[in-house]
N, C-alpha and C. Protein backbone atom coordinates (compact mmCIF):
# COMPACT_ATOMS: atom_id res chain seq x y z
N UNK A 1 174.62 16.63 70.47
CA UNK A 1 173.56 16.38 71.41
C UNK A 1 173.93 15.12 72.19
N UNK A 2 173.28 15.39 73.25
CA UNK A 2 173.83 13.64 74.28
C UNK A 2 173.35 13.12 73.86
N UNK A 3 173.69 11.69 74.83
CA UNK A 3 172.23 10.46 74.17
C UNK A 3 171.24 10.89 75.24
N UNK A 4 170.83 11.46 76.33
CA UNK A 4 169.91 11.83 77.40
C UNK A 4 168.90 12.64 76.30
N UNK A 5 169.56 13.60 75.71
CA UNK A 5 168.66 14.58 74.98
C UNK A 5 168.29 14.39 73.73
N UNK A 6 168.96 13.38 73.03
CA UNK A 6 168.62 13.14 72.26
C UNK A 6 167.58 11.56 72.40
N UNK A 7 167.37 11.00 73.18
CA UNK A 7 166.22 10.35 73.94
C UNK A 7 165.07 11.04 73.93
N UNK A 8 165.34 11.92 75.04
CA UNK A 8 164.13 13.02 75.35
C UNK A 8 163.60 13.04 74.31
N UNK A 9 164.09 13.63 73.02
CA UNK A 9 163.75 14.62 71.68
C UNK A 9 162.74 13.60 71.11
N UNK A 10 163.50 11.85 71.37
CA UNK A 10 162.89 10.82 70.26
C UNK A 10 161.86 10.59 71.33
N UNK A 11 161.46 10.33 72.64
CA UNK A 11 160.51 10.06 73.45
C UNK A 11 159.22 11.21 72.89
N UNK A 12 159.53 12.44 72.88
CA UNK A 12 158.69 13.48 72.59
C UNK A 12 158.55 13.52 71.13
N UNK A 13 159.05 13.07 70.05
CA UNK A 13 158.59 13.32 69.31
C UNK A 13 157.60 12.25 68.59
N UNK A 14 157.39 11.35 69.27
CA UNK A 14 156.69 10.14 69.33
C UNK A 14 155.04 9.91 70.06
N UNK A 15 155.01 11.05 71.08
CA UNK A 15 154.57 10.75 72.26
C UNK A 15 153.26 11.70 71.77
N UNK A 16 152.86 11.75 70.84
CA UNK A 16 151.32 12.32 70.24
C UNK A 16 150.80 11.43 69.32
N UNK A 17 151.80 10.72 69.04
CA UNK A 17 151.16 10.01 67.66
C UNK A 17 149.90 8.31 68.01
N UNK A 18 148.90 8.71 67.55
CA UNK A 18 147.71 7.63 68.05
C UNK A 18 147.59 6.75 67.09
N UNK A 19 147.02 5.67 67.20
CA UNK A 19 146.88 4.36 66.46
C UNK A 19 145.41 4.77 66.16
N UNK A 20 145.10 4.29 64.57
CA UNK A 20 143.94 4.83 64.15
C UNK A 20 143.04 3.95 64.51
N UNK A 21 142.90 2.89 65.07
CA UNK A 21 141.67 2.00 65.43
C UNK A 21 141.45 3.13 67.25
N UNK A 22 142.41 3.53 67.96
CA UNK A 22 141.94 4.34 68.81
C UNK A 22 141.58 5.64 69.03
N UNK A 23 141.39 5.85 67.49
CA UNK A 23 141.45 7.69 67.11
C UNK A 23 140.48 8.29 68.22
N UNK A 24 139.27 8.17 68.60
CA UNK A 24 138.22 8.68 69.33
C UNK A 24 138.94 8.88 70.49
N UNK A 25 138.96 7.88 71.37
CA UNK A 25 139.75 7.93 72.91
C UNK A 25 140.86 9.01 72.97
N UNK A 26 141.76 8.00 71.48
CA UNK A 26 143.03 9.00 71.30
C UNK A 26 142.90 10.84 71.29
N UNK A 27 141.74 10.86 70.64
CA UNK A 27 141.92 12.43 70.14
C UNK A 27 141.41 13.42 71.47
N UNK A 28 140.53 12.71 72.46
CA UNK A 28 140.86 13.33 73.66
C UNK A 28 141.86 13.14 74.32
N UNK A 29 142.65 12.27 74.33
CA UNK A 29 144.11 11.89 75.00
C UNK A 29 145.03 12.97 74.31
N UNK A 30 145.09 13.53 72.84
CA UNK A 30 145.78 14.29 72.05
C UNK A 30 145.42 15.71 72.92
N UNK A 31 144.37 15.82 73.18
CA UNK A 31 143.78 17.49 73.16
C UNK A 31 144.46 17.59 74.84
N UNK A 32 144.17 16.60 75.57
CA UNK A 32 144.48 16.87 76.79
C UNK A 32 146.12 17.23 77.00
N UNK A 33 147.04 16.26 76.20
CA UNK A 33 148.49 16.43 75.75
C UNK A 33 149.04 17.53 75.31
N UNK A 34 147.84 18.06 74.56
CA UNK A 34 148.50 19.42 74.16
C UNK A 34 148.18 20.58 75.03
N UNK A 35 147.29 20.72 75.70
CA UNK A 35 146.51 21.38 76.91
C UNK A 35 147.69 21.33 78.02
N UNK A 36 148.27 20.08 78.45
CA UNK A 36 148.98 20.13 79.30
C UNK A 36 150.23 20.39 78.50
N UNK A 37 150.71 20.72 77.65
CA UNK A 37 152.07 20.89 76.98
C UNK A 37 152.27 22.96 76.74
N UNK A 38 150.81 23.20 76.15
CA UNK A 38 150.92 24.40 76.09
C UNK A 38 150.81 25.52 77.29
N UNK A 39 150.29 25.15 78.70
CA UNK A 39 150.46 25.64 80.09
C UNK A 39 151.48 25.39 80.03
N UNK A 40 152.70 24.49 80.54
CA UNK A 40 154.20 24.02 80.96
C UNK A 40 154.50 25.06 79.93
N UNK A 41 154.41 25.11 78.55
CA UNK A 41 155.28 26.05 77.30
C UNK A 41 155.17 27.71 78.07
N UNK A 42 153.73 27.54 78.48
CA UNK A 42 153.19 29.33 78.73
C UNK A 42 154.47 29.70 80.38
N UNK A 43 154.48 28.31 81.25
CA UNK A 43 154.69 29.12 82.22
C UNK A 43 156.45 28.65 82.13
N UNK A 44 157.17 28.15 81.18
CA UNK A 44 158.39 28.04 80.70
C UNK A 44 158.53 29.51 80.61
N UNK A 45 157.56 30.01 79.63
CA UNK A 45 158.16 30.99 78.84
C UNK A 45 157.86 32.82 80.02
N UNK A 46 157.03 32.58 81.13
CA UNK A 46 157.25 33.39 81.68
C UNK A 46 158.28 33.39 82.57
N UNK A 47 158.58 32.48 82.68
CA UNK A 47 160.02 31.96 83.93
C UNK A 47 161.22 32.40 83.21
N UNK A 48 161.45 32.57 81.38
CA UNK A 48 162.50 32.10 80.75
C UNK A 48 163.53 33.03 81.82
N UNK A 49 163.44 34.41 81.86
CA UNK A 49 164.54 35.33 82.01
C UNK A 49 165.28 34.82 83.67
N UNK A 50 164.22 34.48 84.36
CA UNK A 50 164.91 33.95 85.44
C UNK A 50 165.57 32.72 85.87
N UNK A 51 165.46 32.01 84.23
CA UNK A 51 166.27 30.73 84.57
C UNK A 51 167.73 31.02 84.00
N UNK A 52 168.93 30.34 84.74
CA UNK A 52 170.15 30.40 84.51
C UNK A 52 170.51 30.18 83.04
N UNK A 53 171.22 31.14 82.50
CA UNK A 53 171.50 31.28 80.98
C UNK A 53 172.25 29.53 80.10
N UNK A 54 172.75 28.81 81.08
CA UNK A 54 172.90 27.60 80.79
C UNK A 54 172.35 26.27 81.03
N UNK A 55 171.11 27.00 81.15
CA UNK A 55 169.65 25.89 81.32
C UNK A 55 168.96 26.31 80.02
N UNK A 56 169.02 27.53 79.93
CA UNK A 56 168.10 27.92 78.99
C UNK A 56 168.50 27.50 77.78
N UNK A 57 170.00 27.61 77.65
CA UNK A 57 170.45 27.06 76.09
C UNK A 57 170.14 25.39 76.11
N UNK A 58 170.14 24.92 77.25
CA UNK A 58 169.93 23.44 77.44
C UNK A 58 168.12 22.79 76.68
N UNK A 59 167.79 24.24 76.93
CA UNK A 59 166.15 23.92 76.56
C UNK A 59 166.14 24.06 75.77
N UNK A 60 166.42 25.28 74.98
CA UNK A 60 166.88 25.80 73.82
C UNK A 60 167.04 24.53 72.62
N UNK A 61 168.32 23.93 73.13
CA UNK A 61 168.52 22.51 72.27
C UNK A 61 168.01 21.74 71.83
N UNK A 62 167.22 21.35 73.35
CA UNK A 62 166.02 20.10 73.46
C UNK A 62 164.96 20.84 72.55
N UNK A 63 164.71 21.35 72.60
CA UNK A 63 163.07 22.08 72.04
C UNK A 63 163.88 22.17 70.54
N UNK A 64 164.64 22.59 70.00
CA UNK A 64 165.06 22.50 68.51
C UNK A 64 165.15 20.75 68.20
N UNK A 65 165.53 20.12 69.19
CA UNK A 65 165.95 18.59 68.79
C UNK A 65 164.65 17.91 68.41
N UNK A 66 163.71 18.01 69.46
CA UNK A 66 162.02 17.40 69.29
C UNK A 66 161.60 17.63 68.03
N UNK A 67 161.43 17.87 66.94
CA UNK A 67 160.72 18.47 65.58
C UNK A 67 161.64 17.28 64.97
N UNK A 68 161.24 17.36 63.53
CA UNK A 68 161.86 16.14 62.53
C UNK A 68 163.06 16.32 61.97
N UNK A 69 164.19 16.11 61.82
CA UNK A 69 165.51 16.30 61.51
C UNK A 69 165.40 17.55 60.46
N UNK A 70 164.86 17.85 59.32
CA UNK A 70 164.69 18.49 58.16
C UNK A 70 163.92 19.78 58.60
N UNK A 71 163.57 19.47 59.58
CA UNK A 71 162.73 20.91 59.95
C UNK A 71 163.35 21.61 61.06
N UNK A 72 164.27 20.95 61.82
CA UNK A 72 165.37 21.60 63.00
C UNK A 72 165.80 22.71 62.83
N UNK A 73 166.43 23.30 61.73
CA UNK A 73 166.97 24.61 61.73
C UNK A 73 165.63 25.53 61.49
N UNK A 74 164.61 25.22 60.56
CA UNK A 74 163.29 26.43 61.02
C UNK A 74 162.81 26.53 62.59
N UNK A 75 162.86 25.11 63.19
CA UNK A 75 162.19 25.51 64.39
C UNK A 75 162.89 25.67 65.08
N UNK A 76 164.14 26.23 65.26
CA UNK A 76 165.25 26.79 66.08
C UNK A 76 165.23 27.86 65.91
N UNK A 77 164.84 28.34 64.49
CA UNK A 77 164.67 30.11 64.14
C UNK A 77 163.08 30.47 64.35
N UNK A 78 162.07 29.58 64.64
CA UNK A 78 160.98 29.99 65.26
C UNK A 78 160.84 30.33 66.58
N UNK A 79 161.54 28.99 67.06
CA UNK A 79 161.96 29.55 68.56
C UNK A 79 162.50 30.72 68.91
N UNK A 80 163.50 31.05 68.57
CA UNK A 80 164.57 31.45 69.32
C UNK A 80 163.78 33.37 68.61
């Protein structure tokens, strides 16, 4: 993995987690995060076939890299 994508992976896999003195605020900040994560996922995944086969493995990567080291190979076989 690069260091670009493997950035990305550590930026995103970071980028939900709330501080518990801001849980309230946070947990609408969470819902909205995932709201806007699961549209982008929905309209990724209707686009997939028309994106170039070496973008897709590019996403492919990134999206297996984001999850926790120990869990990478399940969520590469969930994905994929």
């Amino acid at each position: 993995m690069t260091d670009d994508k493997r950035g990305f992976a550590e930026a995103c896999n970071g980028s939900v987690l709330i501080p518990e003195q801001d849980h309230p605020r946070g947990a609408a900040l969470a819902a909205d995060e995932e709201y806007i994560l699961r549209c982008l996922g929905a309209a990724l995944i209707m686009q997939w076939n028309a994106l170039p086969t070496v973008l897709q493995r590019e996403i492919f990567d990134v999206a297996g890299a984001v999850g926790r080291p120990v869990e990478t190979a399940e969520l590469r076989g969930q994905i994929a």
